[in-house]
C-alpha atoms as a PDB file:
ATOM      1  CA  UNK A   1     -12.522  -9.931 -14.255  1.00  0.00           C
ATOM      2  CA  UNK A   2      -9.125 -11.020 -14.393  1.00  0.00           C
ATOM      3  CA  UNK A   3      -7.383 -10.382 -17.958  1.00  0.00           C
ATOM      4  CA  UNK A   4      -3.952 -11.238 -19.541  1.00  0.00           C
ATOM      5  CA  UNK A   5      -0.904  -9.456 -18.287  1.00  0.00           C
ATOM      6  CA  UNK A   6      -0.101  -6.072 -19.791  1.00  0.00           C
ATOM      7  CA  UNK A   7       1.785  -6.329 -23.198  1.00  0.00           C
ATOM      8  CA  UNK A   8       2.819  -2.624 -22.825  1.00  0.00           C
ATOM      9  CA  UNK A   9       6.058  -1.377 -20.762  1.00  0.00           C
ATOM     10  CA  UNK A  10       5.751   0.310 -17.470  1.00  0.00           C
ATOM     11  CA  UNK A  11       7.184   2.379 -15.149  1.00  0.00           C
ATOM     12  CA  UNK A  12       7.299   2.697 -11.495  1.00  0.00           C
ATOM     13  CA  UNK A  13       5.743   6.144 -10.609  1.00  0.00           C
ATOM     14  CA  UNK A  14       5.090   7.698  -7.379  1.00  0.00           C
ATOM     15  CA  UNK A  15       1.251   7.322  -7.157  1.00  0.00           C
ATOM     16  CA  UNK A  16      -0.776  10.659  -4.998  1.00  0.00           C
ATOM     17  CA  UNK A  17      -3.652   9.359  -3.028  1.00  0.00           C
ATOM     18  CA  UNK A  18      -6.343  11.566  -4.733  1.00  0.00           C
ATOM     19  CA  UNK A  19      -5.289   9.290  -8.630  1.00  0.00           C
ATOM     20  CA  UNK A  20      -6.145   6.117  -6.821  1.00  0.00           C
ATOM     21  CA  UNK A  21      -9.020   4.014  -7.280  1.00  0.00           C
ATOM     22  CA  UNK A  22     -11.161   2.058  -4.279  1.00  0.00           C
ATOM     23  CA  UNK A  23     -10.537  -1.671  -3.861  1.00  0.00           C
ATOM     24  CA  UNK A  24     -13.891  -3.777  -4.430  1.00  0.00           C
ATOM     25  CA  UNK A  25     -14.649  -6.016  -1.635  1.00  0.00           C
ATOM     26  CA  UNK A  26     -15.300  -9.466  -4.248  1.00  0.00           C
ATOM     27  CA  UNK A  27     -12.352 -11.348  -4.654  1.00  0.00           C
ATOM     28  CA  UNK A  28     -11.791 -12.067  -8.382  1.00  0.00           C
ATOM     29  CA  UNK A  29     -11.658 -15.491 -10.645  1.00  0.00           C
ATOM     30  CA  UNK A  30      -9.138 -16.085 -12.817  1.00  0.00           C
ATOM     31  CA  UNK A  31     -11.498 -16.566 -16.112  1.00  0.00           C
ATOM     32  CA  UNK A  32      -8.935 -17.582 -19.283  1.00  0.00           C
ATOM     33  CA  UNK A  33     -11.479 -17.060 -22.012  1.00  0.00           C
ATOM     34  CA  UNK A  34     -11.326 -12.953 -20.841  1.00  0.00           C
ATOM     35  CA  UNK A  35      -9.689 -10.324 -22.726  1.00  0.00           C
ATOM     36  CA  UNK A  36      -8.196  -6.992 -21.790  1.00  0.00           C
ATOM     37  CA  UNK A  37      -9.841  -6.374 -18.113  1.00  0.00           C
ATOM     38  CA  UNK A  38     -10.878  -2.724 -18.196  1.00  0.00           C
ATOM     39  CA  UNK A  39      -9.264   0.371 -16.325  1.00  0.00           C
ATOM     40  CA  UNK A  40     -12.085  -0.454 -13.476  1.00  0.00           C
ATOM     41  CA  UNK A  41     -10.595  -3.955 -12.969  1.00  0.00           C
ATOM     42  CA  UNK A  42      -6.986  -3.126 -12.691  1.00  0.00           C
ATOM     43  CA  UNK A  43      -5.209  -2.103  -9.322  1.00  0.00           C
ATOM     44  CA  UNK A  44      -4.984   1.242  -8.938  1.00  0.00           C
ATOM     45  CA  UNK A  45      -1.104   1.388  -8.885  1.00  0.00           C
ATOM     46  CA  UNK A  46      -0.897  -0.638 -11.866  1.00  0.00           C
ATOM     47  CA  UNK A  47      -3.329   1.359 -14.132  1.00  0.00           C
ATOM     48  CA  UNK A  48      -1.524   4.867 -12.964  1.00  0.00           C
ATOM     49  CA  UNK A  49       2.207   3.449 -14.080  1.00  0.00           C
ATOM     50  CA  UNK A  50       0.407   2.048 -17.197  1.00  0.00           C
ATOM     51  CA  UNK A  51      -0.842   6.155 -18.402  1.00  0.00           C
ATOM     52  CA  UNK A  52       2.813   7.311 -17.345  1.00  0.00           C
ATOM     53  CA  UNK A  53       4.599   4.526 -19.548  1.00  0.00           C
ATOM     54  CA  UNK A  54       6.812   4.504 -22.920  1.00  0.00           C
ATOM     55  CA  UNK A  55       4.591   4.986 -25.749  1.00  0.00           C
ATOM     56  CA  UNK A  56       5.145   2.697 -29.204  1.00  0.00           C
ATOM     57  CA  UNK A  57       7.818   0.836 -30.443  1.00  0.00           C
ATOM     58  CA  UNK A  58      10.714   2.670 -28.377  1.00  0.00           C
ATOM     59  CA  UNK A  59       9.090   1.972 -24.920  1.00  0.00           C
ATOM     60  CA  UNK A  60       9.065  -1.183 -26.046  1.00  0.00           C
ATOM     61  CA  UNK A  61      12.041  -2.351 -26.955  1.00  0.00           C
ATOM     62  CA  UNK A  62      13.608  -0.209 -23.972  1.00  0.00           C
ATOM     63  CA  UNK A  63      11.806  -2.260 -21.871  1.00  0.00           C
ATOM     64  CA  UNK A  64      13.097  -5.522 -23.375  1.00  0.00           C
ATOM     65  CA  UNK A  65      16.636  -3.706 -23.129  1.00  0.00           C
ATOM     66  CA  UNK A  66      16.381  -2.885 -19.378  1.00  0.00           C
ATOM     67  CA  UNK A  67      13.138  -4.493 -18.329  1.00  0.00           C
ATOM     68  CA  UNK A  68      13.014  -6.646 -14.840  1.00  0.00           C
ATOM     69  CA  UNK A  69      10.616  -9.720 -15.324  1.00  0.00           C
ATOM     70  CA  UNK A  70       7.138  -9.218 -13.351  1.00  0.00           C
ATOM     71  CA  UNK A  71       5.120 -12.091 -15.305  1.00  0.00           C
ATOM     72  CA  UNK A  72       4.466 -13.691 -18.680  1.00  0.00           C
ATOM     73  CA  UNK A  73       2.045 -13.546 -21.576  1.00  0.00           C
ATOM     74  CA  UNK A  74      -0.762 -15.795 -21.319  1.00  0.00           C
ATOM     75  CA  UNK A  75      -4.113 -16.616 -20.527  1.00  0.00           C
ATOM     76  CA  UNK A  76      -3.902 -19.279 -18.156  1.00  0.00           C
ATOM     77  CA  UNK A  77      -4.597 -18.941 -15.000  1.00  0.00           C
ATOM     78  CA  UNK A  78      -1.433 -19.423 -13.382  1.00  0.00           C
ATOM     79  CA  UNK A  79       1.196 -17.137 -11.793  1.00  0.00           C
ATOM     80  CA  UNK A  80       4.197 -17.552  -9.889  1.00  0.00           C
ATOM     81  CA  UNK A  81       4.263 -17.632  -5.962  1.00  0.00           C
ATOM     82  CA  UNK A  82       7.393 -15.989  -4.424  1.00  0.00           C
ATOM     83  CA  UNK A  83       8.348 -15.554  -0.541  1.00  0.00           C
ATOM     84  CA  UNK A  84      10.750 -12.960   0.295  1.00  0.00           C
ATOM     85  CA  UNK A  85      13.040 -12.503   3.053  1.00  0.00           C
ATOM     86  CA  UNK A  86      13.673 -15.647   4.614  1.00  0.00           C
ATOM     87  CA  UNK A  87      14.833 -18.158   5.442  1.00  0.00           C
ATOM     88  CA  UNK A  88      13.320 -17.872   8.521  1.00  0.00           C
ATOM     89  CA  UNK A  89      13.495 -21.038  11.404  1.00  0.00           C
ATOM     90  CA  UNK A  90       9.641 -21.023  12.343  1.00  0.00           C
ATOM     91  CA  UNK A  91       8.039 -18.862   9.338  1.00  0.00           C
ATOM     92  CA  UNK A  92       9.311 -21.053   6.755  1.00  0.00           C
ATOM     93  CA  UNK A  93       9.059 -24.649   7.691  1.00  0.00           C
ATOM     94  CA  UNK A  94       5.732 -23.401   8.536  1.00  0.00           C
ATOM     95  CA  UNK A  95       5.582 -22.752   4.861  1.00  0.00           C
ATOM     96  CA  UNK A  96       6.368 -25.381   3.474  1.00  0.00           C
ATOM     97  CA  UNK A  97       4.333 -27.225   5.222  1.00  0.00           C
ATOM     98  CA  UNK A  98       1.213 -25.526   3.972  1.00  0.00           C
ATOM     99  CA  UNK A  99       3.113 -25.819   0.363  1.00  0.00           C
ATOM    100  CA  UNK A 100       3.139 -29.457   0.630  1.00  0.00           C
ATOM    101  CA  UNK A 101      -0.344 -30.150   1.850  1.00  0.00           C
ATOM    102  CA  UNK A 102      -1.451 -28.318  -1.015  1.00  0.00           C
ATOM    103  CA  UNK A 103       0.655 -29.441  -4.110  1.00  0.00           C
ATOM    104  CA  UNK A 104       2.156 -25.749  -4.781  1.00  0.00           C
ATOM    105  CA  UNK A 105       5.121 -24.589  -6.154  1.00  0.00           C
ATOM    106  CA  UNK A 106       7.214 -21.689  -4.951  1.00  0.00           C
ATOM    107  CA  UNK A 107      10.586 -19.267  -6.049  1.00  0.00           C
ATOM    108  CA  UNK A 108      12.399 -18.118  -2.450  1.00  0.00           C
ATOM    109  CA  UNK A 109      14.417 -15.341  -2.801  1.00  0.00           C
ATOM    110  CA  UNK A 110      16.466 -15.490   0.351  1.00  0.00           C
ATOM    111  CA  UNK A 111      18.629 -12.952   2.306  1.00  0.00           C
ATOM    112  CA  UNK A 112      22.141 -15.524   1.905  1.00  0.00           C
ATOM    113  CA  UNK A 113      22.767 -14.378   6.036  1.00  0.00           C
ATOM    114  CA  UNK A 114      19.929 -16.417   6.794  1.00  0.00           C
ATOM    115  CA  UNK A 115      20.652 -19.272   4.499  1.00  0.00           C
ATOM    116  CA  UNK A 116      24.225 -19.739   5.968  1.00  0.00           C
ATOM    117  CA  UNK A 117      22.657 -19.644   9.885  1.00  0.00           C
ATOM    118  CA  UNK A 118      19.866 -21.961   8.709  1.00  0.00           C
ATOM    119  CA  UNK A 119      21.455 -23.974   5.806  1.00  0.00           C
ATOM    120  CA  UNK A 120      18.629 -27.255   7.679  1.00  0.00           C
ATOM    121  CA  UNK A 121      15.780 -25.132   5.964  1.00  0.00           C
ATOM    122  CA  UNK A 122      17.192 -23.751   3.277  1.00  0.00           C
ATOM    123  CA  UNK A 123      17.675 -27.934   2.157  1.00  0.00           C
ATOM    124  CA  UNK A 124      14.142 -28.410   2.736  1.00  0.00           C
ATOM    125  CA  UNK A 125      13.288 -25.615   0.266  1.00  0.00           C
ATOM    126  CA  UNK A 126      15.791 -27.558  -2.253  1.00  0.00           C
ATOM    127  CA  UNK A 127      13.815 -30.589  -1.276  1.00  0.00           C
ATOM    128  CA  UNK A 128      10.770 -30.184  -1.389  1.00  0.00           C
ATOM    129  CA  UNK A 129      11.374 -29.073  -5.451  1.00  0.00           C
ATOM    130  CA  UNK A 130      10.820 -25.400  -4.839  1.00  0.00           C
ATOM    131  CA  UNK A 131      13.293 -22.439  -6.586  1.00  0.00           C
ATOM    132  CA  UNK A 132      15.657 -20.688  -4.247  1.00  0.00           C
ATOM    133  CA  UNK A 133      16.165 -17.335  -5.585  1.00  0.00           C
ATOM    134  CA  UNK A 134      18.448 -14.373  -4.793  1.00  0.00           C
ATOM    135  CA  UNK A 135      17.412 -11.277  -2.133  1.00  0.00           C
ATOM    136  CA  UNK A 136      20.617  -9.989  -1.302  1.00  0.00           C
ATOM    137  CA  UNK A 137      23.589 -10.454   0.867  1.00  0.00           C
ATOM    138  CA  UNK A 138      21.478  -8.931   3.623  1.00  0.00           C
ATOM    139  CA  UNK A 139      18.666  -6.451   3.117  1.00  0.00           C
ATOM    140  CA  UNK A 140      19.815  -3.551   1.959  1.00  0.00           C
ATOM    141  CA  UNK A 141      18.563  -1.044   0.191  1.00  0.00           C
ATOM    142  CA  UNK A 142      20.967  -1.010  -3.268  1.00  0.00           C
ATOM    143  CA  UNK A 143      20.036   2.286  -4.867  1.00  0.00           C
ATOM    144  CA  UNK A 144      22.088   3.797  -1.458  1.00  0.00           C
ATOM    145  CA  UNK A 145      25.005   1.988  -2.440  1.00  0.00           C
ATOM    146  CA  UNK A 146      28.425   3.011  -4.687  1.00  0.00           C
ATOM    147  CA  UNK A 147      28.732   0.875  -7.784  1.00  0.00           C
ATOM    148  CA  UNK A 148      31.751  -0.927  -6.299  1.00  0.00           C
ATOM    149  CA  UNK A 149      30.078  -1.843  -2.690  1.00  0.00           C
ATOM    150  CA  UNK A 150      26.414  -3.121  -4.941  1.00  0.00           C
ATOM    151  CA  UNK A 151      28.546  -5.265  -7.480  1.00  0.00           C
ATOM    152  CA  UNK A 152      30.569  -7.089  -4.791  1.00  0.00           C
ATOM    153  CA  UNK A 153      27.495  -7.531  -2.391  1.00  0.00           C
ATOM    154  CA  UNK A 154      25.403  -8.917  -5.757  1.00  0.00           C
ATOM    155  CA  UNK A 155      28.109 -10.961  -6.829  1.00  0.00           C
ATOM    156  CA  UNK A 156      29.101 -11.910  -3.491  1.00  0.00           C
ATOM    157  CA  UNK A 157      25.735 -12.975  -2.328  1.00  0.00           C
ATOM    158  CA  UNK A 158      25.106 -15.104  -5.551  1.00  0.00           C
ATOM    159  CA  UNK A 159      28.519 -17.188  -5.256  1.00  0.00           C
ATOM    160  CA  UNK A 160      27.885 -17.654  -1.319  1.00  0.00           C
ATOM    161  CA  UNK A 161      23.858 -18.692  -2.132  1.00  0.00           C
ATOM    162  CA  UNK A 162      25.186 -20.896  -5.252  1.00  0.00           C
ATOM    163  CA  UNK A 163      27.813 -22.792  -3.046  1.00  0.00           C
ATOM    164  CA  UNK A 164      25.045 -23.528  -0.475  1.00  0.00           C
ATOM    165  CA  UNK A 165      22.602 -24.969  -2.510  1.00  0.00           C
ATOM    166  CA  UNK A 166      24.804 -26.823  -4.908  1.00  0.00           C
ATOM    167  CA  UNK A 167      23.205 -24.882  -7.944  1.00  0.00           C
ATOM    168  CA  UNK A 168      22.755 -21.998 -10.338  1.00  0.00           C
ATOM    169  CA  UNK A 169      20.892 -18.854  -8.786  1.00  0.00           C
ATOM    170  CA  UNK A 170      19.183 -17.635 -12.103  1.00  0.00           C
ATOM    171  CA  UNK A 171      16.537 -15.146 -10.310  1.00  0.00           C
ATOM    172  CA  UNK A 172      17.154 -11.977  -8.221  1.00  0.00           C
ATOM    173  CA  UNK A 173      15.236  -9.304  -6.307  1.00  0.00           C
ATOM    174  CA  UNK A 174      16.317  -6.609  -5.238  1.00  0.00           C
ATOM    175  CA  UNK A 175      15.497  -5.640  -1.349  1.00  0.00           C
ATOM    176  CA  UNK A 176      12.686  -3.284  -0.891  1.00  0.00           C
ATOM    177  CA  UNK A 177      12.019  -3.616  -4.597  1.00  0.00           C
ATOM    178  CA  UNK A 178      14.380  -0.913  -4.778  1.00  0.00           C
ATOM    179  CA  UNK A 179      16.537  -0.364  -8.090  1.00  0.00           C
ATOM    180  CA  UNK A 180      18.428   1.583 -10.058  1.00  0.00           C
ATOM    181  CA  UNK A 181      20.222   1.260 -13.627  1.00  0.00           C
ATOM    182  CA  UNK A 182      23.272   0.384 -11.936  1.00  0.00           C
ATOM    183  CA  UNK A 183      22.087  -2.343  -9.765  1.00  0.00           C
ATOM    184  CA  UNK A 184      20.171  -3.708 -12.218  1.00  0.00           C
ATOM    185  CA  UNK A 185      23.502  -4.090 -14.771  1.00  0.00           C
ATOM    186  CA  UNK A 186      25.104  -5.621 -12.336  1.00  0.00           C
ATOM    187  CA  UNK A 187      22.147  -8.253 -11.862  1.00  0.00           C
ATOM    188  CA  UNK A 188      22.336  -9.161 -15.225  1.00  0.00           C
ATOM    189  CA  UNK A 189      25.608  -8.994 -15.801  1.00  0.00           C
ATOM    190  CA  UNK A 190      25.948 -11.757 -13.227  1.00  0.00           C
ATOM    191  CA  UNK A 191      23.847 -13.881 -14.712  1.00  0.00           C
ATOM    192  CA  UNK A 192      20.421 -13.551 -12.836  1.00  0.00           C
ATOM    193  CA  UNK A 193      16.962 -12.246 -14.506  1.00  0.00           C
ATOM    194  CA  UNK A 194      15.948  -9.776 -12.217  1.00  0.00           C
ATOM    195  CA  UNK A 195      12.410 -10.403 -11.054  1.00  0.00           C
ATOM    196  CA  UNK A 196       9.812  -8.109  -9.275  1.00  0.00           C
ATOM    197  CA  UNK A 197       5.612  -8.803  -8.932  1.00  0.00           C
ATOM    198  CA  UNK A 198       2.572  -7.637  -9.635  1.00  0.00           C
ATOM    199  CA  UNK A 199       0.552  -9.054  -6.852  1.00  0.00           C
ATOM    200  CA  UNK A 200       1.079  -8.660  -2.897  1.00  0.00           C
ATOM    201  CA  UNK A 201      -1.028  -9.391  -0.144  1.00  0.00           C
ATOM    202  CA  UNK A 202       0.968  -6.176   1.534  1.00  0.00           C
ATOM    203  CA  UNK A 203       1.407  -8.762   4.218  1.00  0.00           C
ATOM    204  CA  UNK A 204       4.363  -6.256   5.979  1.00  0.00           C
ATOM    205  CA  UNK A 205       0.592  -4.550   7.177  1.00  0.00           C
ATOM    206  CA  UNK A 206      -1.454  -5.465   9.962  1.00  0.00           C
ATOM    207  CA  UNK A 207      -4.540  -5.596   8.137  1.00  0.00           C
ATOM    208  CA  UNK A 208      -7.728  -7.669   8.422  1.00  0.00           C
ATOM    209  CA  UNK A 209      -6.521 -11.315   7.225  1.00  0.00           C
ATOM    210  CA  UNK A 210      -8.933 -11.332   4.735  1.00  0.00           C
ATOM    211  CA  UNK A 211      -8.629  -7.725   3.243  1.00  0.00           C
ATOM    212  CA  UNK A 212      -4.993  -9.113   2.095  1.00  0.00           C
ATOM    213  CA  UNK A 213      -6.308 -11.652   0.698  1.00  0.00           C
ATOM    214  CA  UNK A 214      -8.902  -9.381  -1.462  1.00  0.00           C
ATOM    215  CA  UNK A 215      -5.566  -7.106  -2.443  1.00  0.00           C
ATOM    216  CA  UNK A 216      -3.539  -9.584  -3.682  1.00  0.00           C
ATOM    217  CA  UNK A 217      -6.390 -11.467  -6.017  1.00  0.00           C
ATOM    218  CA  UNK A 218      -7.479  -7.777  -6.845  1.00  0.00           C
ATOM    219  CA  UNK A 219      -4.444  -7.102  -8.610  1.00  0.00           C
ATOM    220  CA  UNK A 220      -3.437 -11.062 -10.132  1.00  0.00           C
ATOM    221  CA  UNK A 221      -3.692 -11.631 -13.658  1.00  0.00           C
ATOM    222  CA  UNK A 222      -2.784 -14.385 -15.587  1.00  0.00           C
ATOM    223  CA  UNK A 223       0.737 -14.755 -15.923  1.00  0.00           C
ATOM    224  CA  UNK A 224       1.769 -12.963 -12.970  1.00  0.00           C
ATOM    225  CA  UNK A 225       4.190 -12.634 -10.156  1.00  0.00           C
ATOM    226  CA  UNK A 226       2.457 -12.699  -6.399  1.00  0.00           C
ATOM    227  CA  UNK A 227       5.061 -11.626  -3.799  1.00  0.00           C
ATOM    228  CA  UNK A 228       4.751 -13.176   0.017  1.00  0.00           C
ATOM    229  CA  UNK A 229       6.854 -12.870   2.927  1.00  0.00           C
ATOM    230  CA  UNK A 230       8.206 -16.010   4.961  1.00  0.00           C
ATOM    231  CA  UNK A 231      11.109 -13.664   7.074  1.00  0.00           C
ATOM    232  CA  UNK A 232      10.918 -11.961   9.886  1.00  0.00           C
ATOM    233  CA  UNK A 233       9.006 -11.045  12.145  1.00  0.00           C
ATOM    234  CA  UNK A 234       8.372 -14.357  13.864  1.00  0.00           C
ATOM    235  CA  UNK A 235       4.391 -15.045  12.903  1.00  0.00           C
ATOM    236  CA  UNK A 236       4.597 -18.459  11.955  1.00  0.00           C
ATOM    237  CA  UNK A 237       0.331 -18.790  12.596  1.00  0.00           C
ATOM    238  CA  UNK A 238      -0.495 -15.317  10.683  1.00  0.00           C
ATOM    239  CA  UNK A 239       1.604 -16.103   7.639  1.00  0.00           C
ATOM    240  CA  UNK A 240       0.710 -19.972   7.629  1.00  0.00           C
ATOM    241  CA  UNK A 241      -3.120 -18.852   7.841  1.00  0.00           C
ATOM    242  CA  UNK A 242      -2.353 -16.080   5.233  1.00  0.00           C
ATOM    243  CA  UNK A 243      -0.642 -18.488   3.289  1.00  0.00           C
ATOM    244  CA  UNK A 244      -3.578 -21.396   2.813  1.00  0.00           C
ATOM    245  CA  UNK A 245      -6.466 -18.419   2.567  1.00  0.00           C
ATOM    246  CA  UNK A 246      -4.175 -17.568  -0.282  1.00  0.00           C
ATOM    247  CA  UNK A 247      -3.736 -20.894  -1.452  1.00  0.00           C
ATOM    248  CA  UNK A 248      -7.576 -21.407  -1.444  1.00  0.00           C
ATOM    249  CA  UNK A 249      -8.677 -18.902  -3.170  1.00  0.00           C
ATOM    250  CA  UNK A 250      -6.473 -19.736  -6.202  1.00  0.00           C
ATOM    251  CA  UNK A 251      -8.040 -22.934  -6.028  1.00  0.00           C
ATOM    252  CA  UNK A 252     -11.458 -21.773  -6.049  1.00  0.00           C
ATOM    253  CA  UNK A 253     -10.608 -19.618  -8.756  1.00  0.00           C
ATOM    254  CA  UNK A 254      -8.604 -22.246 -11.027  1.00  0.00           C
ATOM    255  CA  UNK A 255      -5.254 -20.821 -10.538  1.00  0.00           C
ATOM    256  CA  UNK A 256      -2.131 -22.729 -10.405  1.00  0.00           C
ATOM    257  CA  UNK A 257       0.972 -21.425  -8.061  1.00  0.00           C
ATOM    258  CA  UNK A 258       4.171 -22.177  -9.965  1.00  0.00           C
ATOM    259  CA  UNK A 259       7.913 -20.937  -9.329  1.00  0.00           C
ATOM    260  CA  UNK A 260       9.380 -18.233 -11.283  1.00  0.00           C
ATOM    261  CA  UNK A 261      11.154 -20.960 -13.324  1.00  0.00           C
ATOM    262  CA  UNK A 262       7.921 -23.051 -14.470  1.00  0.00           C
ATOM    263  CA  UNK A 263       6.132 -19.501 -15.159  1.00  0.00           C
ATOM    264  CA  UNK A 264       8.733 -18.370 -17.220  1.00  0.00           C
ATOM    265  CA  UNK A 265       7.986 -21.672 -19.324  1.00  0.00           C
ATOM    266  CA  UNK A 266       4.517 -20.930 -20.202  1.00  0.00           C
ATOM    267  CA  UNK A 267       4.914 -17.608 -22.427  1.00  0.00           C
ATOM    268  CA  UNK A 268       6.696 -14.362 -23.590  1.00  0.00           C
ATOM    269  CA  UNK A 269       8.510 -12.719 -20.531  1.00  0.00           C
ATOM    270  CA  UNK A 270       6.502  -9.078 -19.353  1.00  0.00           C
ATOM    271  CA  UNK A 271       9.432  -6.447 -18.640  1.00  0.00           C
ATOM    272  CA  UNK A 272       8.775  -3.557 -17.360  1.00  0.00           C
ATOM    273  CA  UNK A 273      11.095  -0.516 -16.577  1.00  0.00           C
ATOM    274  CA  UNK A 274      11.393  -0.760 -12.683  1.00  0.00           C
ATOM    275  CA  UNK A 275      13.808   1.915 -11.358  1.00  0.00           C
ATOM    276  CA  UNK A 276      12.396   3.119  -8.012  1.00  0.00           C
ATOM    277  CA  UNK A 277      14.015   4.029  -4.950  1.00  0.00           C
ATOM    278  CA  UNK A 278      12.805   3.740  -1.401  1.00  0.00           C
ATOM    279  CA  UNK A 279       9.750   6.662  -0.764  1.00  0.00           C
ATOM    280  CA  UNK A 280       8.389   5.893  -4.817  1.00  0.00           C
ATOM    281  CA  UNK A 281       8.204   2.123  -3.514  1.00  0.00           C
ATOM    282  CA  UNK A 282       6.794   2.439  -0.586  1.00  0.00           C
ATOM    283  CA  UNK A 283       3.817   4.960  -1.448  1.00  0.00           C
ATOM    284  CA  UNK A 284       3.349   2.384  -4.500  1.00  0.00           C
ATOM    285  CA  UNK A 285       2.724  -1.015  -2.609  1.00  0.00           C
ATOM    286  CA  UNK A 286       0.602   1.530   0.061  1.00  0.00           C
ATOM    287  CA  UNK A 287      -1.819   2.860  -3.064  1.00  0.00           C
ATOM    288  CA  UNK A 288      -4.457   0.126  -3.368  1.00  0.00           C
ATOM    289  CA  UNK A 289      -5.395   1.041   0.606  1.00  0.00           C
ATOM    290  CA  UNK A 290      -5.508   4.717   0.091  1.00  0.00           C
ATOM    291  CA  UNK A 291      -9.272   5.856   1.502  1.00  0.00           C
ATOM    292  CA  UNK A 292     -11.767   5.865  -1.932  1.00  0.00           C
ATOM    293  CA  UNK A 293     -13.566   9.006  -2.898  1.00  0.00           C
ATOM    294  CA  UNK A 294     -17.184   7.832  -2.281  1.00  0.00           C
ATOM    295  CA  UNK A 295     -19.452   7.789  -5.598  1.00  0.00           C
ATOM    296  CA  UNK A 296     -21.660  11.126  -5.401  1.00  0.00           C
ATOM    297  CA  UNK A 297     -23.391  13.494  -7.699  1.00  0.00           C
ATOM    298  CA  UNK A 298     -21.863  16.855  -5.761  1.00  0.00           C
ATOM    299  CA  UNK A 299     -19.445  17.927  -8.230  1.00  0.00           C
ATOM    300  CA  UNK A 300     -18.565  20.982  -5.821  1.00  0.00           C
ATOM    301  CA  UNK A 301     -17.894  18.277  -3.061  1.00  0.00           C
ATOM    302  CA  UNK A 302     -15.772  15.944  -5.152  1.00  0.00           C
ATOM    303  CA  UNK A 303     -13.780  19.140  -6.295  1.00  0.00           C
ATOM    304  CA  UNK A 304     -13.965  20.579  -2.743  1.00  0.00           C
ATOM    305  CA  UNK A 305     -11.611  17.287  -2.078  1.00  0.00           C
ATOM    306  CA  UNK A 306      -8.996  17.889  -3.969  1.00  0.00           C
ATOM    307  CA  UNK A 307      -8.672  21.497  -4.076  1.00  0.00           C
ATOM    308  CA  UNK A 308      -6.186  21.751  -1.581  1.00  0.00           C
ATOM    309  CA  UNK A 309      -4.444  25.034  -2.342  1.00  0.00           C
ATOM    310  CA  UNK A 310      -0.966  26.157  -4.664  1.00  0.00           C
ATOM    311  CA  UNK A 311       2.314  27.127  -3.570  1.00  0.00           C
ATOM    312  CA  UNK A 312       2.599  30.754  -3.696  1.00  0.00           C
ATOM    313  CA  UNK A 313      -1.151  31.283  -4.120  1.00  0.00           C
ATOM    314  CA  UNK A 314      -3.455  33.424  -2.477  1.00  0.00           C
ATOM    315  CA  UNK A 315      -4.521  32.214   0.923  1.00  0.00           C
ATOM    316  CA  UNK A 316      -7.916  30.707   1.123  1.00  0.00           C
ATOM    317  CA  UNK A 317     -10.630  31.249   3.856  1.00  0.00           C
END
C-alpha cells in the first residue's frame, strides 16, 4: 500500500545486508485515500535511514536548513520522473519518443559535455515541454573535490547549461548522488534546489526487466522523486522497454509522471539531510536486492545467520 511521503527528516546511512527487508514480488497501486504505509510496506533502505534520523523539532528544521528536495507532501498519486546522465544520441530520442506516445512529463538532469556535443537533442528535450536540469560539468564525483575546483565546476556547468538552453537551470543533482555540506552550499548558493529520489528502477543493473520494474513501484509514494537513466551505455531497446513497462504501470496504478517543476507545485517540499559519499551510496541503492532471510520458526537458525563472530573474540569452531 502506497502512503504519503515521509514528513520526518532523513539521513543517508550505510545500510548492512542482515537490517534489510525482502522485496515482495506484487507491484503496488498508488491508493490516495491511504495513510501512513506501515514499516512492512516501505523499502528497506528507506525505513533503515528513517530509525537513524533527527528526532523532533531540531531534525526538523535542520533539514529545512540543509535539506536536498526528494518529493512533496501529498496524497496524490503523482511523482516526478527524472533521467540522469544524458543526453545521450540514441538513448534519449528513444526517450522521448516513448514520453510523447504516452503524454508524460519529465526533469533531465544532463552532464553539460553531452549537451554541448548534442545541443539537436538537448532542443528536443526543450521542445517537447520537458525540464532540463543540472548533473554536472561531467560526472564526477564532488565530495573528492577542493571547495575551489566543486564551486567553479557547479557554477561553471550551470552558466554553460543556461546559455544552451536559453533558460534558468533551477534543479541540480549531484553525480553518483554523492554530496557533501560543501557541495551542497555551493548548489544553493547558485541558485539551484538540489534534488535527489526516492524511487529507482536500479536500472545501472542487469536485472530481470521486470524485477526493476517491481523495485522502483516498491519504493514510490505519493509525492515522490523516481530516478531513470537515459546516458550511457548505448541500450536504446532496454531503456525504451524499461521506460513504457514503467510508464504502464503508473497508469494502471493511477499515477501521473510530472517534472520536478510541476511536482514541486502540488505540496510542501520533503528535505531530507543527504550527505553521502561514494561506498554509503552505492551499498544504499544495492539494499532493496540484498538476499531476504526466509520466514522460519528456528530461532537458533535465524541467529545462526547473523552470528558471524567479534573482532578480538575468541575463535569459534
Amino acid at each position: 500500500m502506497a502512503g504519503k511521503v515521509s514528513e520526518q527528516p532523513l539521513v543517508s546511512v550505510v545500510i548492512p545486508a542482515h537490517q534489510t527487508q525482502g522485496v515482495e514480488r506484487g507491484l503496488l497501486r498508488a491508493d490516495p485515500s491511504a495513510g501512513d504505509a506501515s514499516a512492512g510496506d516501505r523499502s528497506a533502505g528507506t525505513e533503515a535511514m528513517r530509525r537513524n534520523a533527527p528526532a523532533g523539532v531540531a531534525g526538523t528544521a535542520l533539514a529545512r536548513l540543509a535539506g536536498s528536495v526528494h518529493g512533496v507532501r501529498t496524497h496524490d498519486p503523482v511523482f516526478a520522473l527524472t533521467f540522469d546522465d544524458g543526453p545521450h544520441r540514441l538513448n534519449t530520442p528513444r526517450i522521448l519518443t516513448i514520453l510523447a506516445d504516452r503524454g508524460a512529463r519529465a526533469t533531465f538532469f544532463v552532464i553539460v559535455r553531452n549537451a554541448i556535443g548534442l545541443p539537436g537533442v538537448v532542443a528536443d528535450i526543450v521542445a517537447a515541454g520537458h525540464e532540463v536540469a543540472l548533473h554536472g560539468q561531467d560526472h564526477v564525483d564532488l565530495t573528492r573535490c577542493s571547495p575551489r575546483a566543486a564551486a567553479a565546476m557547479i557554477r561553471g556547468a550551470r552558466d554553460r547549461l543556461e546559455q544552451l538552453i536559453g533558460r534558468r537551470v533551477r534543479y541540480f543533482r549531484p553525480p553518483y548522488g554523492t554530496q557533501s555540506l560543501v557541495s551542497y552550499i555551493i548548489a544553493r548558493g547558485s541558485g539551484m534546489e538540489v534534488v535527489g529520489w526516492s524511487s529507482s528502477p536500479r536500472d545501472f543493473l542487469d536485472l530481470d526487466l521486470d524485477r526493476h520494474v517491481v523495485v522502483a513501484f516498491e519504493e514510490l509514494e505519493p509525492g515522490g522523486i523516481m530516478l531513470v537513466h537515459d546516458g550511457a551505455p548505448s541500450a536504446p531497446g532496454r531503456r525504451g522497454w524499461l521506460l513504457g513497462r514503467l510508464l504502464e504501470e503508473a497508469g494502471r496504478g493511477g499515477w501521473t509522471a510530472l517534472t520536478v517543476g510541476a511536482l514541486l507545485q502540488q505540496g510542501e517540499p520533503v528535505r531530507r539531510l543527504w550527505f553521502q559519499r561514494r561506498a554509503e551510496a552505492v551499498l544504499g541503492e544495492l539494499a532493496p536486492l540484498y538476499l531476504a532471510e526466509e520466514p522460519t520458526s528456528d530461532v537458533a537458525a535465524s541467529q545462526n545467520l547473523t552470528s558471524q563472530g567479534r573482532c578480538g573474540g575468541p575463535a569459534t569452531a
